[in-house]
Protein backbone atom coordinates (compact mmCIF):
# COMPACT_ATOMS: atom_id res chain seq x y z
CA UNK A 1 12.66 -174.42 -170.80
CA UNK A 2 15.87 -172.50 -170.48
CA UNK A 3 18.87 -174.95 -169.79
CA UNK A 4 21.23 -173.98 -167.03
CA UNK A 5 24.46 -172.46 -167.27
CA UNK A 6 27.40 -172.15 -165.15
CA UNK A 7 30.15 -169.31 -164.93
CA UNK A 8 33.62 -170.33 -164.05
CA UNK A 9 36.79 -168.44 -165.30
CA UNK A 10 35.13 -165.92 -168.06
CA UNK A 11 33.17 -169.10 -169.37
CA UNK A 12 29.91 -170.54 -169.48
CA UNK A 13 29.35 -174.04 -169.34
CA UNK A 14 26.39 -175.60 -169.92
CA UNK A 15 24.62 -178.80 -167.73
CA UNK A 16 25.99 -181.26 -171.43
CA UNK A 17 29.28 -179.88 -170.65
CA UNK A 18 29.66 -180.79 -167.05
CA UNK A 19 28.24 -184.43 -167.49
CA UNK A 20 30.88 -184.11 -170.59
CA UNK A 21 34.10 -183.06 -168.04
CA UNK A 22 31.88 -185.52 -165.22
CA UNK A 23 32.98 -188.67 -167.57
CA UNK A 24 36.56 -187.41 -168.63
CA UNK A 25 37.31 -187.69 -165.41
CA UNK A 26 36.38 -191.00 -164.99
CA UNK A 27 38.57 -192.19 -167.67
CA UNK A 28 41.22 -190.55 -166.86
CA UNK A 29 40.87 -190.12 -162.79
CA UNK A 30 44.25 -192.04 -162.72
CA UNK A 31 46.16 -189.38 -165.00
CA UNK A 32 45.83 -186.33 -162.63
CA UNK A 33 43.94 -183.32 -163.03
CA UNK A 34 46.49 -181.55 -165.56
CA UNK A 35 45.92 -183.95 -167.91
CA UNK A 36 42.24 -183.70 -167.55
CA UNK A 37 42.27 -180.35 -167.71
CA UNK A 38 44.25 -180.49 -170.87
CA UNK A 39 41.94 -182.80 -172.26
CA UNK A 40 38.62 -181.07 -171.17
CA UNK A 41 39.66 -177.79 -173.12
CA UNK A 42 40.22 -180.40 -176.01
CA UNK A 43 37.40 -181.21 -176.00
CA UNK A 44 35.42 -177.89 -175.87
CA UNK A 45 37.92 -175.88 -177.30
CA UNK A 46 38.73 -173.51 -175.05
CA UNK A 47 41.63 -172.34 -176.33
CA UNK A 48 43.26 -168.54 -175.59
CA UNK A 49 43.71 -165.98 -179.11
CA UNK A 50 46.75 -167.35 -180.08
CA UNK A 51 45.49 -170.78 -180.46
CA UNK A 52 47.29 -172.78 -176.50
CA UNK A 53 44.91 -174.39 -174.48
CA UNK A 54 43.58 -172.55 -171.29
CA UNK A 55 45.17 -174.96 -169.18
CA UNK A 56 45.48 -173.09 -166.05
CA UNK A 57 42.27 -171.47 -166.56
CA UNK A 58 40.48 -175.00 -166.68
CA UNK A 59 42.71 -175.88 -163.94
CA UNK A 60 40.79 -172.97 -161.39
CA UNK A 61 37.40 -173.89 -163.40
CA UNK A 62 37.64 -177.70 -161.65
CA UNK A 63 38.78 -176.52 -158.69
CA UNK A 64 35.42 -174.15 -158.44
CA UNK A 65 33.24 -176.95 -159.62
CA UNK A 66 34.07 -178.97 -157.01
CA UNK A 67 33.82 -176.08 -154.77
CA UNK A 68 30.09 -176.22 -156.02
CA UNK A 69 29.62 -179.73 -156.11
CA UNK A 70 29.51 -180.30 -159.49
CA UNK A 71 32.12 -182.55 -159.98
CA UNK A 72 34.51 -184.71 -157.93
CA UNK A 73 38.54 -184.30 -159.13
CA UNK A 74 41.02 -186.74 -158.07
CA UNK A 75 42.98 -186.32 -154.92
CA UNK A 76 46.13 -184.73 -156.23
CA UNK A 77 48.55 -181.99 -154.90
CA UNK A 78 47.73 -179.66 -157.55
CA UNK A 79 45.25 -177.05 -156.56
CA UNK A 80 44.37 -175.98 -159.51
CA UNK A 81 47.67 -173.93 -160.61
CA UNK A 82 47.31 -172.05 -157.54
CA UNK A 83 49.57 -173.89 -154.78
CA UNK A 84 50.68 -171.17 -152.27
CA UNK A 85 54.55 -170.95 -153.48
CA UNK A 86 56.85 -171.01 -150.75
CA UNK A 87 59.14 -168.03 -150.18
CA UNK A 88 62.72 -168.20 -152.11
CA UNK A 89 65.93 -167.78 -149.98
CA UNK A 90 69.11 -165.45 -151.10
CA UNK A 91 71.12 -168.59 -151.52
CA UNK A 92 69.05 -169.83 -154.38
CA UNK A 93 69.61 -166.94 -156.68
CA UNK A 94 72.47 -164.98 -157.83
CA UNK A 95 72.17 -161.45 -156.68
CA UNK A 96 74.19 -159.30 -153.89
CA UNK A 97 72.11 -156.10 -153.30
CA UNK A 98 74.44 -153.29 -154.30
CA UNK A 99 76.40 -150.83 -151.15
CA UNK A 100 75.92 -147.70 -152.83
CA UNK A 101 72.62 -145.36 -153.97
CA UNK A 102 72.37 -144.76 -157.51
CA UNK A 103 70.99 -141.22 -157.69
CA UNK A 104 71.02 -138.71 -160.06
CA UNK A 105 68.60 -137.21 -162.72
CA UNK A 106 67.58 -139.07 -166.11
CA UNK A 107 68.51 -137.69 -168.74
CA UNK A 108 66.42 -136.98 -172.48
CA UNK A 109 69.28 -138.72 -173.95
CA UNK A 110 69.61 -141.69 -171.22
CA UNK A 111 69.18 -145.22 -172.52
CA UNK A 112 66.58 -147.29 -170.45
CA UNK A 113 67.21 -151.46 -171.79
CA UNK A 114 63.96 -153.48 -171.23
CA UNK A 115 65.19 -157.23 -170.82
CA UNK A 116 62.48 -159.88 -170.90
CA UNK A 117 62.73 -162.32 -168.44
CA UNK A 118 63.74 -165.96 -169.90
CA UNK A 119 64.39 -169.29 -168.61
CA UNK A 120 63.99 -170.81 -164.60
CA UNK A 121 67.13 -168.53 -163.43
CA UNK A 122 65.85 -165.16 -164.60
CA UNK A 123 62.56 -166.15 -163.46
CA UNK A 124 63.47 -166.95 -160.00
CA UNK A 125 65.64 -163.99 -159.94
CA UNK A 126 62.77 -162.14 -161.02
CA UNK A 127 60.73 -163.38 -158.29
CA UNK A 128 62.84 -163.25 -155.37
CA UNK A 129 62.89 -159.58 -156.24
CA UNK A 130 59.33 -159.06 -156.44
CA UNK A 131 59.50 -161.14 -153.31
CA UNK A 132 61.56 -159.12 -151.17
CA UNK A 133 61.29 -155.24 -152.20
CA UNK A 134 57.61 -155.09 -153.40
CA UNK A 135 54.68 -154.50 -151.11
CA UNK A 136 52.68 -156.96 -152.33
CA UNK A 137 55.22 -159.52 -153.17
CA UNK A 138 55.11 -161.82 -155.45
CA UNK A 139 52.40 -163.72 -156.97
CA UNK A 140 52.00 -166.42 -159.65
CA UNK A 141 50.79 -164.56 -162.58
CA UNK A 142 47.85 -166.46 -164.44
CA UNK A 143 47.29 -166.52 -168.31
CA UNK A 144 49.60 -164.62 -170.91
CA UNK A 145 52.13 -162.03 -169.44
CA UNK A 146 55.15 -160.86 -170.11
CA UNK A 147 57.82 -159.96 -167.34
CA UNK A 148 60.86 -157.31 -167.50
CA UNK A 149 64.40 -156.85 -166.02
CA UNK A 150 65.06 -152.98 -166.77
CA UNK A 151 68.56 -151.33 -166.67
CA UNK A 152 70.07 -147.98 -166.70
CA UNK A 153 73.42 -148.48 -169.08
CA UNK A 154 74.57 -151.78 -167.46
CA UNK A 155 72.96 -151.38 -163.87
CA UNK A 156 69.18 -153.50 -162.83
CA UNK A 157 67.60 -150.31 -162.04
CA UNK A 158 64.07 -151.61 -162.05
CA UNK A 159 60.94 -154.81 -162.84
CA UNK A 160 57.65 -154.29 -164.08
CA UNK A 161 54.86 -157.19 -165.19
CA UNK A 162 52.34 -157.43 -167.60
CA UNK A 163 49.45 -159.91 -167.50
CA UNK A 164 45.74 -159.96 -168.93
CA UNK A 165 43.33 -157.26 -167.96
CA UNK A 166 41.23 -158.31 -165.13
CA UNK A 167 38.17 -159.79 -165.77
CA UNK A 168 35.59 -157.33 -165.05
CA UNK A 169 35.43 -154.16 -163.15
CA UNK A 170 32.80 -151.71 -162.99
CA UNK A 171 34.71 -148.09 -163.20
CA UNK A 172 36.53 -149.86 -166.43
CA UNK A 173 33.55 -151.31 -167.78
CA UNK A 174 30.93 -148.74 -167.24
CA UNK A 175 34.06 -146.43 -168.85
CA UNK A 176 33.90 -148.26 -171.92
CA UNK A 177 30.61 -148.82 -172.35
CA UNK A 178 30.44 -152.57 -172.23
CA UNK A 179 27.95 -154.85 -171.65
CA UNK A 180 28.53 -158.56 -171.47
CA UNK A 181 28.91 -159.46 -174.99
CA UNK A 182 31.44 -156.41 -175.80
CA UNK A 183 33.24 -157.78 -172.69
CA UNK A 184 33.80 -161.52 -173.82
CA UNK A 185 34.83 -160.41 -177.08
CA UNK A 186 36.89 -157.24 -176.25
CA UNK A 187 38.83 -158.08 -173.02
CA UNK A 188 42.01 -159.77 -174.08
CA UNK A 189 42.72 -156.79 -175.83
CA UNK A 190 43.49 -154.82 -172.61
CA UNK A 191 46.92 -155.74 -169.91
CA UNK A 192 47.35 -154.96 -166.38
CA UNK A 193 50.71 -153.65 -164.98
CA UNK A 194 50.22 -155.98 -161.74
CA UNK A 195 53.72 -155.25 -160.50
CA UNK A 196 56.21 -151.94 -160.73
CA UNK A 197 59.29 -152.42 -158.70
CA UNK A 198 62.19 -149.46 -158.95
CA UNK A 199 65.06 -151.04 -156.76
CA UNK A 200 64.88 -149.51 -153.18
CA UNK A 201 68.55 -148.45 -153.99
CA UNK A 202 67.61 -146.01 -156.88
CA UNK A 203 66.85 -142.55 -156.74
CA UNK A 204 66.74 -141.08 -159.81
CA UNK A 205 64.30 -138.07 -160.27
CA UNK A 206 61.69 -138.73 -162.91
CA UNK A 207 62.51 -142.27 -163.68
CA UNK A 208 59.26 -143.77 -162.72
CA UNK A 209 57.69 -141.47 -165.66
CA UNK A 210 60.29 -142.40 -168.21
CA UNK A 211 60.05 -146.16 -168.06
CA UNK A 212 56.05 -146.15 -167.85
CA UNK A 213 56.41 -144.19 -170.99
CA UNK A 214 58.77 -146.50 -172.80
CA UNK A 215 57.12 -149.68 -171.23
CA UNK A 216 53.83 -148.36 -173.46
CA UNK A 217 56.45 -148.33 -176.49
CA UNK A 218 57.85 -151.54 -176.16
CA UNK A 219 55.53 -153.94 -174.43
CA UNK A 220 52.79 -154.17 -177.13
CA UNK A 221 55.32 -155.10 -179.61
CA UNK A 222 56.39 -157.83 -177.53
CA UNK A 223 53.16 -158.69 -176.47
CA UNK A 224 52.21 -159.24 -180.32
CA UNK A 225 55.35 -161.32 -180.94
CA UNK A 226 54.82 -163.33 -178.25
CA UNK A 227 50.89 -164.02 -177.69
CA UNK A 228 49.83 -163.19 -181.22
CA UNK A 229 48.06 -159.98 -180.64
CA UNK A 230 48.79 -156.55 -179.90
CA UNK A 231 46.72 -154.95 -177.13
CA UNK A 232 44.69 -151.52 -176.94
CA UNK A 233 44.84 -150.93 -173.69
CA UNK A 234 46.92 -150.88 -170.12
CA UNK A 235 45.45 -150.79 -167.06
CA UNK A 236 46.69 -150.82 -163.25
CA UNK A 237 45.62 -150.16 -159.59
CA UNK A 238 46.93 -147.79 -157.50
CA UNK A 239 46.87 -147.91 -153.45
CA UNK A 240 45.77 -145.18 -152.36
CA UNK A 241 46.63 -145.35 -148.86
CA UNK A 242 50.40 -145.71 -150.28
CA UNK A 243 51.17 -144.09 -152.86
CA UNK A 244 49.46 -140.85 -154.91
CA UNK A 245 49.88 -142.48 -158.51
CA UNK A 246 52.28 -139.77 -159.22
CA UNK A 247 54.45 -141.47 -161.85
CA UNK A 248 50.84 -142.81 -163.25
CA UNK A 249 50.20 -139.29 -163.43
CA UNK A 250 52.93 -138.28 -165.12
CA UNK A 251 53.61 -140.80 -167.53
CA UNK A 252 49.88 -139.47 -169.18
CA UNK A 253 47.71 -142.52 -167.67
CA UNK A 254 44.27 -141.64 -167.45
CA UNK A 255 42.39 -141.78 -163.86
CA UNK A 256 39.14 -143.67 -164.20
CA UNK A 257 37.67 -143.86 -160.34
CA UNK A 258 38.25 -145.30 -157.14
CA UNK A 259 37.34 -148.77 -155.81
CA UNK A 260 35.23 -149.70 -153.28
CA UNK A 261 37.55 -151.63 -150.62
CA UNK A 262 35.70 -155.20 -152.63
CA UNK A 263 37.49 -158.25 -153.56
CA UNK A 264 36.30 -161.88 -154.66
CA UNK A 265 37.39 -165.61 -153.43
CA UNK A 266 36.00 -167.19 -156.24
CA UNK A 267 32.02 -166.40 -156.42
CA UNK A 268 32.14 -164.50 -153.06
CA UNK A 269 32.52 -160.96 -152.60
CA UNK A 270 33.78 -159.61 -149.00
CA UNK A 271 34.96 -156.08 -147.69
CA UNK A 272 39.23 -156.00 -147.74
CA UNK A 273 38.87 -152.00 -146.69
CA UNK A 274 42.35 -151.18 -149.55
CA UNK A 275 40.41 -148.47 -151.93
CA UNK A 276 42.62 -148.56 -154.97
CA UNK A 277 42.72 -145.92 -157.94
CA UNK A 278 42.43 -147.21 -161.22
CA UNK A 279 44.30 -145.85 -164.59
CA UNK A 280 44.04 -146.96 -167.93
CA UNK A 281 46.63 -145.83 -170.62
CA UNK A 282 45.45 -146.22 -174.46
CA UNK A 283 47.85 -148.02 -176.87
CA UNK A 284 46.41 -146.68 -179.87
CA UNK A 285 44.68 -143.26 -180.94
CA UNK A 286 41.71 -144.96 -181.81
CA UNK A 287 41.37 -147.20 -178.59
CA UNK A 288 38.06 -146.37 -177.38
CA UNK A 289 36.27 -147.11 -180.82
CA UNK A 290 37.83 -150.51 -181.27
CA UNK A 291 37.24 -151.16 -177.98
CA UNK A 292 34.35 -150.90 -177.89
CA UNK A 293 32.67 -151.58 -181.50
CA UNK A 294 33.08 -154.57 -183.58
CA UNK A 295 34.68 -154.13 -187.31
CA UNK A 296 38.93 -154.12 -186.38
């Protein structure tokens, strides 16, 4: 008889397991649901590539055990890592939105400075940004990612964020041949551009391009620095309804297909009508193959 097994967060966890997290919780109900997390991926070693504990990942995994019935957490005012983050005001970060356009043209020989974003001021800086100019806004970014002030000389010009590929899509998926297996074992290796902010005060022609371009140059070198790794692959989603993924376009991303209007609230699918285009961008010539084929 085949034992049951539960999905939550890119894992599997079998019936042993749950009893397992069922009495870690009970000794340690008192300690808050951090803690248990941090002591459930102790226990079953569920650990990211660079060796940290998945932390916030177990976090969301509770959460959606409960959901289920599974389990019952402590009362606590964590929600799993994903408390809805209240909207920052101009007086709590330093930044006076600049009188004047910067226009022009970049130039070949024009020096684009890609800062990463360190410490609780840059990050709230970099989020009240996000915040205010970008469609979507901002959103706490989950798992390993690395975030970017950009400037033109000595003027903010520009943000853009990496985080970890998505967990599954078909039109990526299906692209790269995967099946489940490939997927477990191959999808840290690919990072999603999840925001791209040029200042609504710039307009330089062709800028969009140029940092896409360099942001393939220098992100997978911090990326391996930083998270122990270097990633194969980029990917993003365009909205269609917005914007014609020009700059993708230009910058030599790849257009894969168009999304269905879908999106999921944990195991539940529902109709959100935004068709996005998606574009993957290869980090290395021989992306595909190690991809998608074991052996690198």
């Amino acid at each position: 008889m085949q034992l049951q097994k539960y999905l939550f967060r890119g894992r599997y966890f079998t019936e042993e397991e749950i009893e397992l997290i069922r009495e870690i919780i009970m000794e340690h109900k008192f300690e808050g649901r951090t803690k248990i997390a941090i002591i459930v991926c102790e226990k079953l070693g569920w650990r990211q590539i660079n060796g940290r504990l998945k932390k916030v990942s177990c976090l969301e995994a509770l959460r959606r055990m409960q959901e289920r019935g599974l389990i019952q957490l402590p009362e606590n005012n964590s929600l799993g890592g994903y408390r809805k983050m209240k909207l920052l005001q101009k007086d709590e970060v330093d930044f006076n939105e600049p009188q004047r356009e910067i226009e022009g043209i970049i130039k070949s020989t024009a020096r684009l400075r890609f800062e990463l974003v360190k410490g609780k001021k840059e990050e709230k800086l970099w989020r009240y940004l996000i915040q205010c100019y970008h469609y979507l806004g901002y959103k706490r970014l989950v798992g390993r990612k690395l975030k970017y002030f950009i400037y033109l000389d000595d003027e903010l010009i520009a943000l853009i964020g990496f985080s970890d590929g998505i967990y599954h899509h078909h039109l990526r998926d299906r692209w790269l041949g995967w099946n489940r297996e490939t997927l477990e074992k191959r999808r840290h290796l690919i990072i999603n551009n999840v925001r791209f902010l040029i200042l609504p005060w710039v307009k330089i022609k062709n800028l969009g391009s140029r940092i896409l371009s360099q942001a393939a140059l220098v992100v997978p070198e911090d990326w391996e620095r930083l998270h122990g790794y270097r990633p194969l692959l980029m990917e993003t989603f365009v909205d269609r309804q917005r914007f014609k993924g020009t700059v993708y376009k230009a910058a030599n991303w790849l257009f894969i297909g168009r999304t269905e209007g879908k999106g999921r609230s944990g195991r539940r699918y529902f109709f959100h009508g935004c068709i996005r285009d998606y574009y993957i961008y290869p980090l290395d010539k021989d992306a595909f193959i190690k991809l998608k084929f074991d052996g690198i």
